[in-house]
N, C-alpha and C. Protein backbone atom coordinates (compact mmCIF):
# COMPACT_ATOMS: atom_id res chain seq x y z
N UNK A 1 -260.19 13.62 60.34
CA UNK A 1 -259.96 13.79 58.92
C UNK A 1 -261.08 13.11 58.14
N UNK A 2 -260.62 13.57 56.34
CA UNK A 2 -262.49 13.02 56.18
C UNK A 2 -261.98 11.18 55.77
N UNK A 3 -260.73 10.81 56.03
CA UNK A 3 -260.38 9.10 55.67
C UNK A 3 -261.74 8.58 56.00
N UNK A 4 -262.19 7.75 55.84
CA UNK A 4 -263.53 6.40 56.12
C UNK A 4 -264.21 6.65 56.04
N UNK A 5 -265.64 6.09 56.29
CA UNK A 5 -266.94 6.17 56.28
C UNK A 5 -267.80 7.49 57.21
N UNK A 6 -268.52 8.09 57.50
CA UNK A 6 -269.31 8.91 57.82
C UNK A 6 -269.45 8.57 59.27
N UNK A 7 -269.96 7.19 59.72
CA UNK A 7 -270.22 7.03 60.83
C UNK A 7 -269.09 6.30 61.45
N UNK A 8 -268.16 5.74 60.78
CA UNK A 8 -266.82 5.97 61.46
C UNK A 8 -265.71 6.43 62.13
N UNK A 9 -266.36 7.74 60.90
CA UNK A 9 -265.38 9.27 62.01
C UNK A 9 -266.42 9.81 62.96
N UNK A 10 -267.46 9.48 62.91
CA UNK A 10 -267.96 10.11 63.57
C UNK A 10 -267.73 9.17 65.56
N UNK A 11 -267.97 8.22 65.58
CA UNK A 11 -267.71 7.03 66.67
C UNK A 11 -266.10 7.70 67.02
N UNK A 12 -265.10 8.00 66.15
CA UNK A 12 -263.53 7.86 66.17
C UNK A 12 -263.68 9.11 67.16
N UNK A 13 -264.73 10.10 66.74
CA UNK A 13 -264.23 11.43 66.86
C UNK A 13 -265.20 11.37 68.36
N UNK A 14 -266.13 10.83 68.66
CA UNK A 14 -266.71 10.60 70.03
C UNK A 14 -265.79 10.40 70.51
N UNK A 15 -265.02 8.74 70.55
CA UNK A 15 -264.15 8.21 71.61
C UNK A 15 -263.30 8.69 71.75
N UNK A 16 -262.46 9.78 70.94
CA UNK A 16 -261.56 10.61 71.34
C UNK A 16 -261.98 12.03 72.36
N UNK A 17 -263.16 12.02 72.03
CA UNK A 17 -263.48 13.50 72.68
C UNK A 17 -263.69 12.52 74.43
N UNK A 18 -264.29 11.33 74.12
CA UNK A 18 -264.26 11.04 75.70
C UNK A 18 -263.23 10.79 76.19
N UNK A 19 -261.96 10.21 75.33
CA UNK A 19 -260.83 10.07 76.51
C UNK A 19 -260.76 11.48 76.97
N UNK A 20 -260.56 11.99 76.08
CA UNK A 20 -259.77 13.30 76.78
C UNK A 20 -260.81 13.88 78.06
N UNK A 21 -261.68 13.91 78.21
CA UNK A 21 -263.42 14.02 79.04
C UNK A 21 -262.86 13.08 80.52
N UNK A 22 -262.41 11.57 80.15
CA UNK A 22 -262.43 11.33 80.98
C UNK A 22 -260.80 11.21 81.72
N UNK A 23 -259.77 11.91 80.78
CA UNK A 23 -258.41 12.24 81.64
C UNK A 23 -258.68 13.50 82.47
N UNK A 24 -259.59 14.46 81.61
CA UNK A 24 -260.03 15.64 82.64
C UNK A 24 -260.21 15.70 84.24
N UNK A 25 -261.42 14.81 83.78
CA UNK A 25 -262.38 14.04 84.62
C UNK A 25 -261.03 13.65 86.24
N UNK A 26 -260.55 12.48 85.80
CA UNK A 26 -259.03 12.44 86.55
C UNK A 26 -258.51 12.59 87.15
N UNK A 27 -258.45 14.16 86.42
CA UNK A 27 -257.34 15.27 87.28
C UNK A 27 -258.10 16.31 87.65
N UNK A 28 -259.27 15.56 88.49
CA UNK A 28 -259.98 16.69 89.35
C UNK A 28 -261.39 17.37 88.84
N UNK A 29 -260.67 17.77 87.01
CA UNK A 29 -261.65 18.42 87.00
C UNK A 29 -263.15 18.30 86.95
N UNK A 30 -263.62 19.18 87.30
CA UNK A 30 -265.20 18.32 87.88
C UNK A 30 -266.04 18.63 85.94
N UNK A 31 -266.78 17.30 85.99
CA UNK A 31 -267.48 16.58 84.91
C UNK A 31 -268.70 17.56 84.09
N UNK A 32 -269.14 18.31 85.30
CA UNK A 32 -269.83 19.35 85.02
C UNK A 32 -269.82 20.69 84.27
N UNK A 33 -268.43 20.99 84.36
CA UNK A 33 -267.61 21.83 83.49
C UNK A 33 -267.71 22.12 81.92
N UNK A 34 -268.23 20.68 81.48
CA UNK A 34 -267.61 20.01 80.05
C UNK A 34 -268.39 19.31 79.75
N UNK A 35 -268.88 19.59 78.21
CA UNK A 35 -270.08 18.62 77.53
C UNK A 35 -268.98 17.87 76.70
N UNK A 36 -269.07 16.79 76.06
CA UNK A 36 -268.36 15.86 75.07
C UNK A 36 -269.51 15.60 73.74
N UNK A 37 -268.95 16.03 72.46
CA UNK A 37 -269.51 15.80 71.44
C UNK A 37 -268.35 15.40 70.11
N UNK A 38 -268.58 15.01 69.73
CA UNK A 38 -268.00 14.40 68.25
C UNK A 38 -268.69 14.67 67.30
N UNK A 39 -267.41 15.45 66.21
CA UNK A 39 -268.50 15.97 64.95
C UNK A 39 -267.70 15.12 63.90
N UNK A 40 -267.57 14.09 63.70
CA UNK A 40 -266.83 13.01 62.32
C UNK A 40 -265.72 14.26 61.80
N UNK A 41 -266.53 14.01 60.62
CA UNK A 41 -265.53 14.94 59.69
C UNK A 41 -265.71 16.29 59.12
N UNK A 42 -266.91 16.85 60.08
CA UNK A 42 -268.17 17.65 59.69
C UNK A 42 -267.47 18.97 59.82
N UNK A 43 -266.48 19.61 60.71
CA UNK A 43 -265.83 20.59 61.37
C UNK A 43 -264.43 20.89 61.06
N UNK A 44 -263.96 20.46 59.62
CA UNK A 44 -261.79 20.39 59.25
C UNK A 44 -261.60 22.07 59.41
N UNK A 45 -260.85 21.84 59.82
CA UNK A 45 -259.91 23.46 60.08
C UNK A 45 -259.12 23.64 59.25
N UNK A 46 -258.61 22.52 58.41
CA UNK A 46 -257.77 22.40 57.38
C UNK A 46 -257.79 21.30 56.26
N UNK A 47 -256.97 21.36 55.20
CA UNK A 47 -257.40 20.89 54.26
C UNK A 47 -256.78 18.52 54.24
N UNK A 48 -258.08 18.54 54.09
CA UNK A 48 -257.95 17.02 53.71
C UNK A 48 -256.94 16.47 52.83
N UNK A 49 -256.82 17.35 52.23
CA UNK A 49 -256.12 16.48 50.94
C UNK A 49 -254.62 16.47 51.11
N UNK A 50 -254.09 17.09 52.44
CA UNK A 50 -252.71 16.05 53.01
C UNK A 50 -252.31 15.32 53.83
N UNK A 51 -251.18 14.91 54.63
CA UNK A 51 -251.33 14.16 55.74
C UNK A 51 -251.10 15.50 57.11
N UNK A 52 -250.59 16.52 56.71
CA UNK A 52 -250.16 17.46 57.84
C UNK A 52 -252.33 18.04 58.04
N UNK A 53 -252.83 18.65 56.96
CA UNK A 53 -254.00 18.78 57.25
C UNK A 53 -254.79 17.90 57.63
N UNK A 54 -254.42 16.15 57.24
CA UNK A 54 -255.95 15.20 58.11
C UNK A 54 -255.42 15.51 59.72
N UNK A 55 -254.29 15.81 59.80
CA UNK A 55 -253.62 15.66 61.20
C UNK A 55 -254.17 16.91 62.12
N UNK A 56 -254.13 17.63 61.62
CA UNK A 56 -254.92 18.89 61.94
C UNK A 56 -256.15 19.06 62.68
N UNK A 57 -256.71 17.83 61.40
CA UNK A 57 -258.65 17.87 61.70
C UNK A 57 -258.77 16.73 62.62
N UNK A 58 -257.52 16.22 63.19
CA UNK A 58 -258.09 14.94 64.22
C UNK A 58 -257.45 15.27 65.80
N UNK A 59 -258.44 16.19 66.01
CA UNK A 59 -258.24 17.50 66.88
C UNK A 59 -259.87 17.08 68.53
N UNK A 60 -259.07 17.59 69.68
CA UNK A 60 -259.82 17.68 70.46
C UNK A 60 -259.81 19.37 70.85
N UNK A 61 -261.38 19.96 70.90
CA UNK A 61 -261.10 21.63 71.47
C UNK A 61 -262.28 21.15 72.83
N UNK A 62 -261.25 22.00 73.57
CA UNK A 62 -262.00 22.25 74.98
C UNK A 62 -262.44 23.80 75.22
N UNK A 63 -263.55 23.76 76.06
CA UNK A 63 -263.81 24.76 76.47
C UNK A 63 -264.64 24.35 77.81
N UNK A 64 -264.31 24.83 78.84
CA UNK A 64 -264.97 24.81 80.03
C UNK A 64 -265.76 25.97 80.55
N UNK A 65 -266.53 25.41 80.86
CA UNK A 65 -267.70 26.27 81.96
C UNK A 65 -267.38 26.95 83.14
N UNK A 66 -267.70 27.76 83.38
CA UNK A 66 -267.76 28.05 84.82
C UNK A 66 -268.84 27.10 86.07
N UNK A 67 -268.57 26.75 87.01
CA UNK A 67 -269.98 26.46 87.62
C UNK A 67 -270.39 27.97 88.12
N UNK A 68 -271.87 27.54 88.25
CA UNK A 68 -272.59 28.81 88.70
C UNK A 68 -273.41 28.07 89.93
């Protein structure tokens, strides 16, 4: 969500993208699969200005690779 500073969400929105990276990670799935990036507040799907929309934007999306 866009709450705090710039480089706050942005750190918030890393360390969330790595837990989830490294529960993956975990349960097998291989590391290679999956890049991890954090975009702060740069990417809302929905609107800031409630609590159901900051909730929205404090979101992990996966997408995996195939290996080749």
């Amino acid at each position: 969500d866009s709450t705090g500073g710039d480089q706050h969400n942005f750190d918030l929105s890393q360390r969330r993208a790595l837990a989830v990276a490294n529960y993956l990670a975990g349960q097998g799935v291989d590391s290679r699969r999956f890049a991890v990036t954090g975009f702060g507040k740069t990417r809302p799907i929905a609107s800031n200005a409630t609590a159901a929309g900051r909730a929205q934007n404090r979101r992990v999306e996966i997408q995996l690779s195939p290996l080749t």
